[in-house]
PDB file of N, CA and C in Angstrom:
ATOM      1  N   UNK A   1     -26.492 -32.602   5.882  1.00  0.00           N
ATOM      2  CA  UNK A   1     -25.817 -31.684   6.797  1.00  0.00           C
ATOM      3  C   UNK A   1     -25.582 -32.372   8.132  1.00  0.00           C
ATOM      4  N   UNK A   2     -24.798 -32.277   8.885  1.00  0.00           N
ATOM      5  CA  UNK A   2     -24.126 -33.029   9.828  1.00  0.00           C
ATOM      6  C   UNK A   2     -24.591 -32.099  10.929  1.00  0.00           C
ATOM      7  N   UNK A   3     -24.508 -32.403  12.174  1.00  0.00           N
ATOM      8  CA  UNK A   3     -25.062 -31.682  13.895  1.00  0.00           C
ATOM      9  C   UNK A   3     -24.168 -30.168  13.912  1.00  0.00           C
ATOM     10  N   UNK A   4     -22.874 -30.463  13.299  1.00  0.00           N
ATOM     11  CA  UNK A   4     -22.216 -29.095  13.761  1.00  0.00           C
ATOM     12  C   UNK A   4     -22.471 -28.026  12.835  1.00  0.00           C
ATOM     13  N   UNK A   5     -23.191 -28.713  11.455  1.00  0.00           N
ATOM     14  CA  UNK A   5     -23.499 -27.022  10.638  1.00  0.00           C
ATOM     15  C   UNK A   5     -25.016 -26.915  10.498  1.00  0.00           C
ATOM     16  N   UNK A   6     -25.642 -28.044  11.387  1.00  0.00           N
ATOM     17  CA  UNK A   6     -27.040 -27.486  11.723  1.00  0.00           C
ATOM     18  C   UNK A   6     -27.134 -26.241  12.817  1.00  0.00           C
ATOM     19  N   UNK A   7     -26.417 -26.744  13.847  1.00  0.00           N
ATOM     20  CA  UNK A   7     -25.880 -25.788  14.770  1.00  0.00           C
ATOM     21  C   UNK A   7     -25.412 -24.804  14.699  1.00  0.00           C
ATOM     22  N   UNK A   8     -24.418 -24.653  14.032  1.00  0.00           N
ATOM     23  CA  UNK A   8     -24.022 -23.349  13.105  1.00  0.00           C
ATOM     24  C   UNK A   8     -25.128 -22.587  12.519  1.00  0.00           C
ATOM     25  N   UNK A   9     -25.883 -22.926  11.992  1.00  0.00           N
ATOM     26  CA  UNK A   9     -26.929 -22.319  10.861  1.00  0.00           C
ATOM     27  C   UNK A   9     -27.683 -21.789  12.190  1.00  0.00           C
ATOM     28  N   UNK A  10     -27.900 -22.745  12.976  1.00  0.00           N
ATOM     29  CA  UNK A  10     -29.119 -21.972  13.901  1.00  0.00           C
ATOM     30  C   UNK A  10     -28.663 -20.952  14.952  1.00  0.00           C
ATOM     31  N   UNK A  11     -26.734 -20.983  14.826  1.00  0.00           N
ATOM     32  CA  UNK A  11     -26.369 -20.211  15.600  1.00  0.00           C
ATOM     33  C   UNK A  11     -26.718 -18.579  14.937  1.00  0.00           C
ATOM     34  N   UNK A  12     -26.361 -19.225  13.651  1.00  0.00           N
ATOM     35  CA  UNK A  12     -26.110 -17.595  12.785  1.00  0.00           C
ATOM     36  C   UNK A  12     -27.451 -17.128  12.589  1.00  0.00           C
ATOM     37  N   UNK A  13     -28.589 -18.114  12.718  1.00  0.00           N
ATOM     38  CA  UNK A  13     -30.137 -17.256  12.762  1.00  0.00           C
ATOM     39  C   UNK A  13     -30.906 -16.239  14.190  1.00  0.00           C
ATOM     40  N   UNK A  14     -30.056 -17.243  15.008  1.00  0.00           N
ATOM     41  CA  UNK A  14     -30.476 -16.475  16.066  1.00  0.00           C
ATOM     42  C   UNK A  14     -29.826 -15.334  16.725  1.00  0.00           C
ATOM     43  N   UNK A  15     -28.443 -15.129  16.246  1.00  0.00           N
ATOM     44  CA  UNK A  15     -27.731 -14.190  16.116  1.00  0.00           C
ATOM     45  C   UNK A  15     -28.470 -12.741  15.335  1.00  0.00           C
ATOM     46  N   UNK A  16     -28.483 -13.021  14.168  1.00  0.00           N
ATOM     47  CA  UNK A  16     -29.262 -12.410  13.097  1.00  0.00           C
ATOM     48  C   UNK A  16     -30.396 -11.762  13.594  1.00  0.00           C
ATOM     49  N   UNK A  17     -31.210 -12.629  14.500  1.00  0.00           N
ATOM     50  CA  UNK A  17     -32.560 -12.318  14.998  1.00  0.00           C
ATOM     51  C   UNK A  17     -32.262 -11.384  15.803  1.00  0.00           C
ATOM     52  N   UNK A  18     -31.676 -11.423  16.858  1.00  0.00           N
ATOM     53  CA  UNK A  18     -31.114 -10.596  17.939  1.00  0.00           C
ATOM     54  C   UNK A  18     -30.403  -9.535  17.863  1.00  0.00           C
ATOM     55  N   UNK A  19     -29.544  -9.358  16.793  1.00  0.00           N
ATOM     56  CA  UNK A  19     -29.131  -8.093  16.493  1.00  0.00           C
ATOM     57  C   UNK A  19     -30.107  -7.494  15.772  1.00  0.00           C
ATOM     58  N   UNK A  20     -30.912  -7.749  15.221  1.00  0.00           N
ATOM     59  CA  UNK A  20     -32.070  -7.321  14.637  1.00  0.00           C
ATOM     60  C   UNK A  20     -33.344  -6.105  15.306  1.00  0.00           C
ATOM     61  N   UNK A  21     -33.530  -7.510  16.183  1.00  0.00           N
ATOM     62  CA  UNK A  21     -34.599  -6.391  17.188  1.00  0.00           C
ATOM     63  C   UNK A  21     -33.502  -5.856  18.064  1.00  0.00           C
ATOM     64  N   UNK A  22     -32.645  -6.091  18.578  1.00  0.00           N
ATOM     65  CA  UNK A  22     -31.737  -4.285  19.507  1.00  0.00           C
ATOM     66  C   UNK A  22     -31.684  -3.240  18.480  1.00  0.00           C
ATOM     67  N   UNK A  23     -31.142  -3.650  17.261  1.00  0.00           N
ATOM     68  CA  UNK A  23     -31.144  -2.041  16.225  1.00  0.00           C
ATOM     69  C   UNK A  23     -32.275  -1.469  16.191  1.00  0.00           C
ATOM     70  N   UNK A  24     -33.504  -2.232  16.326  1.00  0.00           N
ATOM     71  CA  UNK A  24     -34.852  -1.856  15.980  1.00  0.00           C
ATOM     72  C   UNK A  24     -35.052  -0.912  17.766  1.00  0.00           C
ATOM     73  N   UNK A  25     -35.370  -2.313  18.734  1.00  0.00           N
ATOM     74  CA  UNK A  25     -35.129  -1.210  20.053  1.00  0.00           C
ATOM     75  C   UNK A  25     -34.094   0.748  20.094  1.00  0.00           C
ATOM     76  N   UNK A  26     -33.161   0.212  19.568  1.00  0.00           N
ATOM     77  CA  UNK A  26     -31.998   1.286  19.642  1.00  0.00           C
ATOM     78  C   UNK A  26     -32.637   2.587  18.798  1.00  0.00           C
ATOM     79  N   UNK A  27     -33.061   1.996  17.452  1.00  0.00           N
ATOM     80  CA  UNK A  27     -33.858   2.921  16.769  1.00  0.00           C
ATOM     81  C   UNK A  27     -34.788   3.894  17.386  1.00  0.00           C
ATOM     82  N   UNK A  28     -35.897   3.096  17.629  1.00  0.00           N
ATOM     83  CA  UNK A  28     -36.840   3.223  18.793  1.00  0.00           C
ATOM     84  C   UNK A  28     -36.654   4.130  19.502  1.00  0.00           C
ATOM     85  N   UNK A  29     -35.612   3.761  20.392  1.00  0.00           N
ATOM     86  CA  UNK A  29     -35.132   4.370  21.705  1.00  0.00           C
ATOM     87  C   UNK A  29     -34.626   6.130  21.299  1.00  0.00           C
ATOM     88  N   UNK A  30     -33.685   6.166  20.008  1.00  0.00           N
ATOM     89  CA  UNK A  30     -32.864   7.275  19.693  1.00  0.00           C
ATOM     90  C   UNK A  30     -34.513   8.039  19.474  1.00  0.00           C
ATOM     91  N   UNK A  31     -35.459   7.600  18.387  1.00  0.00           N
ATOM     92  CA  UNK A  31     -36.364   8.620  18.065  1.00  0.00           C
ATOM     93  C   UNK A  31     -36.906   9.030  19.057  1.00  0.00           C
ATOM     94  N   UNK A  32     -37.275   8.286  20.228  1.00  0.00           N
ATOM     95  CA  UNK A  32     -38.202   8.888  21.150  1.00  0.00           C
ATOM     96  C   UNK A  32     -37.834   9.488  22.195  1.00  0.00           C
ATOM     97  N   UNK A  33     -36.103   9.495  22.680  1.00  0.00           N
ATOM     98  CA  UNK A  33     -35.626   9.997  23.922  1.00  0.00           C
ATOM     99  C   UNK A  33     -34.739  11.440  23.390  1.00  0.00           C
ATOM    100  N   UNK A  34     -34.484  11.524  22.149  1.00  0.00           N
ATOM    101  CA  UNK A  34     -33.938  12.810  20.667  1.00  0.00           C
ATOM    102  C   UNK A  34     -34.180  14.010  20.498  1.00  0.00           C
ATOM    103  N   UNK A  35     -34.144  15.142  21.145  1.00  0.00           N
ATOM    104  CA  UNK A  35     -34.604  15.980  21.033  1.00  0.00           C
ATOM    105  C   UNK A  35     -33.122  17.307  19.880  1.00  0.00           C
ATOM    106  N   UNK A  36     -33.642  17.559  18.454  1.00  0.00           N
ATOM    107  CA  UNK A  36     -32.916  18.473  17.988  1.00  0.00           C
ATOM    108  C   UNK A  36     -32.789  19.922  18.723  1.00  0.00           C
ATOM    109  N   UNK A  37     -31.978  20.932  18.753  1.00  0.00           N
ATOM    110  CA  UNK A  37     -32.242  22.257  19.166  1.00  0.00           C
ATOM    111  C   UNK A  37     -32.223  22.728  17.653  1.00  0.00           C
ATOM    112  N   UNK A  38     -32.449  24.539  17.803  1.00  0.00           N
ATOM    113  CA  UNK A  38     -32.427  25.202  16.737  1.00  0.00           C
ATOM    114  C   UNK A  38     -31.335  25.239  16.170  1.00  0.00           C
ATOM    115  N   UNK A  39     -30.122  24.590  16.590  1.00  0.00           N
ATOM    116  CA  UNK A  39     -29.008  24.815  15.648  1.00  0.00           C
ATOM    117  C   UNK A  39     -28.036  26.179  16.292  1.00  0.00           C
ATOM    118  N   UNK A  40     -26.817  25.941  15.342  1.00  0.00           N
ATOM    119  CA  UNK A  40     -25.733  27.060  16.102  1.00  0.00           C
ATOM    120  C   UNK A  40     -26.179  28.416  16.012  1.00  0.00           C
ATOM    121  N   UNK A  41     -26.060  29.420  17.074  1.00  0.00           N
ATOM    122  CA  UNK A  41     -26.268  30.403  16.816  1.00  0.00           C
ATOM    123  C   UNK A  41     -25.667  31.512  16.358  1.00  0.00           C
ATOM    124  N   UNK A  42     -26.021  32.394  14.866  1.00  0.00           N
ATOM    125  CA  UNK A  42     -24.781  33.148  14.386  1.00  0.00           C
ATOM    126  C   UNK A  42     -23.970  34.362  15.313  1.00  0.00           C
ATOM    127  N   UNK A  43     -24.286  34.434  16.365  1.00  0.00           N
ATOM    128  CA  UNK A  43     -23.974  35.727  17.315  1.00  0.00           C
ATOM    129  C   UNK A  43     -23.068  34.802  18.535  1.00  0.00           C
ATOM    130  N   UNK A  44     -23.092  33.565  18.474  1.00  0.00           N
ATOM    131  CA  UNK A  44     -22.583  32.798  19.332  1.00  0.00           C
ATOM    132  C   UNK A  44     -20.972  32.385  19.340  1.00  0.00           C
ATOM    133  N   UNK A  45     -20.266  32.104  18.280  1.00  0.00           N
ATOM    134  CA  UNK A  45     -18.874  32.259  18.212  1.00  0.00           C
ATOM    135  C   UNK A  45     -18.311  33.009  17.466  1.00  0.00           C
ATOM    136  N   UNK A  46     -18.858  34.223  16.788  1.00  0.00           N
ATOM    137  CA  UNK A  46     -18.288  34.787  15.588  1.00  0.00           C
ATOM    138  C   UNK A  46     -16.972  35.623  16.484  1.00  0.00           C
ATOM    139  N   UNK A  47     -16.144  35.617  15.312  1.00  0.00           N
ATOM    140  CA  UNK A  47     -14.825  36.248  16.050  1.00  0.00           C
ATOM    141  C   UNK A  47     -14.177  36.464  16.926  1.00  0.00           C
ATOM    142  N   UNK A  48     -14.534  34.374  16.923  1.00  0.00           N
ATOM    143  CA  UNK A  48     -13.598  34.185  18.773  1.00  0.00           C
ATOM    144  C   UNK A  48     -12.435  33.736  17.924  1.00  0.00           C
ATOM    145  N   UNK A  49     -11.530  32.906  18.975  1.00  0.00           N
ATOM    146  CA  UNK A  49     -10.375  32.414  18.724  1.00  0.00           C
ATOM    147  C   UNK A  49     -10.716  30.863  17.798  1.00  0.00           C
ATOM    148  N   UNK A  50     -12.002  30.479  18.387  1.00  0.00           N
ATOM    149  CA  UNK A  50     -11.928  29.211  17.361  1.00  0.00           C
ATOM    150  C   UNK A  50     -12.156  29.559  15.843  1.00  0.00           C
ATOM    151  N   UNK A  51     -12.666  30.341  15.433  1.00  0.00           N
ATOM    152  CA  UNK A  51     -12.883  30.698  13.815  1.00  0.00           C
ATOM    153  C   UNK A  51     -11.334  30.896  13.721  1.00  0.00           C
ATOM    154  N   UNK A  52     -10.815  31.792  14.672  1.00  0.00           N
ATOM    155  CA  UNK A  52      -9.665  32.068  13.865  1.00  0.00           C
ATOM    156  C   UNK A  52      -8.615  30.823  13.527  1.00  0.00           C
ATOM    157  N   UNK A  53      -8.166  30.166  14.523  1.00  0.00           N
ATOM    158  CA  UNK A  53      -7.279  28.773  14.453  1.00  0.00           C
ATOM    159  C   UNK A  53      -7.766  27.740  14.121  1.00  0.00           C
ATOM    160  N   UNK A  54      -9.216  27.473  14.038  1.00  0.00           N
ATOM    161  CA  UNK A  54      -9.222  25.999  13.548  1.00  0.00           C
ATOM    162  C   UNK A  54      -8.841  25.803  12.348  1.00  0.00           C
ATOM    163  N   UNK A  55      -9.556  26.372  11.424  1.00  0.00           N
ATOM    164  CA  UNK A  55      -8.875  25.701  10.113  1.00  0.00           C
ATOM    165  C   UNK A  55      -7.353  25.995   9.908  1.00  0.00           C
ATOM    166  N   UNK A  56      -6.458  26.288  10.923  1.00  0.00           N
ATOM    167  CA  UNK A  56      -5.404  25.886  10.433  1.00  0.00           C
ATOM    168  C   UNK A  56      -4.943  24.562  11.566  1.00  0.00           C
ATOM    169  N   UNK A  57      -5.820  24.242  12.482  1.00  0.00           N
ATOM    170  CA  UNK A  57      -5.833  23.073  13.536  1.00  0.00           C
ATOM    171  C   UNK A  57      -5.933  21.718  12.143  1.00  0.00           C
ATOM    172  N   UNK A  58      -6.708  22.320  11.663  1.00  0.00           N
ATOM    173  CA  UNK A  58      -7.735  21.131  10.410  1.00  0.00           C
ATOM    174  C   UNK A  58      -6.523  21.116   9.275  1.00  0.00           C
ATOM    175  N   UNK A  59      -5.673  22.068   9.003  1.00  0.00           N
ATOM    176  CA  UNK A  59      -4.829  21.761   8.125  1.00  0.00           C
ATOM    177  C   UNK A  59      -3.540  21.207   8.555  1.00  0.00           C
ATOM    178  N   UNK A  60      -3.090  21.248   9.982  1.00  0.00           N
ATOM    179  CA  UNK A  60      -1.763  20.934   9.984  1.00  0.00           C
ATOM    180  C   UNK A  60      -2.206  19.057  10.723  1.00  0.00           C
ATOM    181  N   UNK A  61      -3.581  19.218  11.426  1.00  0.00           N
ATOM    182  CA  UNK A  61      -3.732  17.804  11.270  1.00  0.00           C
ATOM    183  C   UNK A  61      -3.787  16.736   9.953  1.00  0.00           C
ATOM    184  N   UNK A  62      -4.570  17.446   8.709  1.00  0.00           N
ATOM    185  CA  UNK A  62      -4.684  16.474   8.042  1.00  0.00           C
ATOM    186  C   UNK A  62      -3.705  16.235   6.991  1.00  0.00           C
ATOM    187  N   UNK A  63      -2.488  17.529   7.140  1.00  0.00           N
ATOM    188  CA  UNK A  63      -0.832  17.465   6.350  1.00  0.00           C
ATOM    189  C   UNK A  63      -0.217  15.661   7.366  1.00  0.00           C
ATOM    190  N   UNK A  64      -0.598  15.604   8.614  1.00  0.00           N
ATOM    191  CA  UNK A  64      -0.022  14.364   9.737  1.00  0.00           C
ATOM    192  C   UNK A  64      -0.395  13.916   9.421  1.00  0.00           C
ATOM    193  N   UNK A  65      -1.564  13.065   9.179  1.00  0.00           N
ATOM    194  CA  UNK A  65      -2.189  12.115   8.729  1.00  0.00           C
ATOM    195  C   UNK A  65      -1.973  11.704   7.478  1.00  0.00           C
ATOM    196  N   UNK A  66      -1.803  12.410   6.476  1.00  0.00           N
ATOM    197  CA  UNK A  66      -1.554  12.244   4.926  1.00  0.00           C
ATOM    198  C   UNK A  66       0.132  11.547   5.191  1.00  0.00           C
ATOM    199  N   UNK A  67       0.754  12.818   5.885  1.00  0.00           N
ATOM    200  CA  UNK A  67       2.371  12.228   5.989  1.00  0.00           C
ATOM    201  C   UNK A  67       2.625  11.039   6.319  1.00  0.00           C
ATOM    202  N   UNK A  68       2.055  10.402   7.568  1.00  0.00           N
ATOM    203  CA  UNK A  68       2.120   9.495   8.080  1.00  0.00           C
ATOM    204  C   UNK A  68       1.629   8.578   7.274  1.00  0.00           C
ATOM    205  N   UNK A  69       0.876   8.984   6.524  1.00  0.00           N
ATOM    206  CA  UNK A  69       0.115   7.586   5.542  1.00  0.00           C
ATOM    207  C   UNK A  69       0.934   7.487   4.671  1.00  0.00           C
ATOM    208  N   UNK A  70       1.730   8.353   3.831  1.00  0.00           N
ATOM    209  CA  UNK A  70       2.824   7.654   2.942  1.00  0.00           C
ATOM    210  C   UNK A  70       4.136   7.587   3.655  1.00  0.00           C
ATOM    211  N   UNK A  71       4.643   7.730   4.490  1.00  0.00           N
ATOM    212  CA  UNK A  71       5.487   7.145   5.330  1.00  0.00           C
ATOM    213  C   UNK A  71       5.225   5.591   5.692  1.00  0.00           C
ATOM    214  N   UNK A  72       3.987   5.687   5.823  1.00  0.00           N
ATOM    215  CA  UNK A  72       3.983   3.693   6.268  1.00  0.00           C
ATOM    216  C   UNK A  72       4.176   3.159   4.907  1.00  0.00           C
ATOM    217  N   UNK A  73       3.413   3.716   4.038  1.00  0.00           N
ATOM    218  CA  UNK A  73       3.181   2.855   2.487  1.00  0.00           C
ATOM    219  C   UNK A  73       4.810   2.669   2.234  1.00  0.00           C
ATOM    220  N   UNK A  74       5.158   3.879   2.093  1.00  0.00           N
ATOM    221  CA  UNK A  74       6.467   3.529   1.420  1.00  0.00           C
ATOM    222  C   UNK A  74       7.544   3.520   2.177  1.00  0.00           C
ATOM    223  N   UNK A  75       7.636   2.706   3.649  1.00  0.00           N
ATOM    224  CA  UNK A  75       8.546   2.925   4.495  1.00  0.00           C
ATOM    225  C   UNK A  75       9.616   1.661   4.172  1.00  0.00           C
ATOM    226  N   UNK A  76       8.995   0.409   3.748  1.00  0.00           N
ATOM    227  CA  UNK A  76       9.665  -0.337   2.984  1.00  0.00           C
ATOM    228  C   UNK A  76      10.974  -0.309   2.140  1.00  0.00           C
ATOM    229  N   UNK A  77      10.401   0.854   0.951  1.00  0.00           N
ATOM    230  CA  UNK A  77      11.285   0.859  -0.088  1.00  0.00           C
ATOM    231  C   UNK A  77      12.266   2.045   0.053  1.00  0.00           C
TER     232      UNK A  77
END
């Protein structure tokens, strides 16, 4: 092995190492600073305006997205 893929190798170990322990820190960090609540409450949005319109927010977005995705595929032909 020649200087530049020893170098290499030790680049990609110490790389490796280092992203290693931050995920581990980050881990760490999320469990201990994390606090869950009890969750949504059922008396809290019932029969506002968002129940009523989102799922059609959720349908006319994901009709755009679909469209747009076979529009690129087949914009070609």
């Amino acid at each position: 092995m020649s200087a530049l893929e020893e170098s290499l190798v030790n680049f990609r170990k110490v790389t490796a190492s280092a992203l290693l322990v931050a995920q581990v820190i980050l881990v760490i960090l999320y469990a201990a600073l994390v606090e869950y609540g009890d969750g949504p409450k059922a008396n809290g949005l019932a029969n506002s305006d968002v129940d009523t319109y989102y799922p059609f927010y959720q349908d006319v977005h994901v009709m755009i997205f679909i469209g747009f995705g076979f529009l690129m595929t087949f914009l070609k032909k």
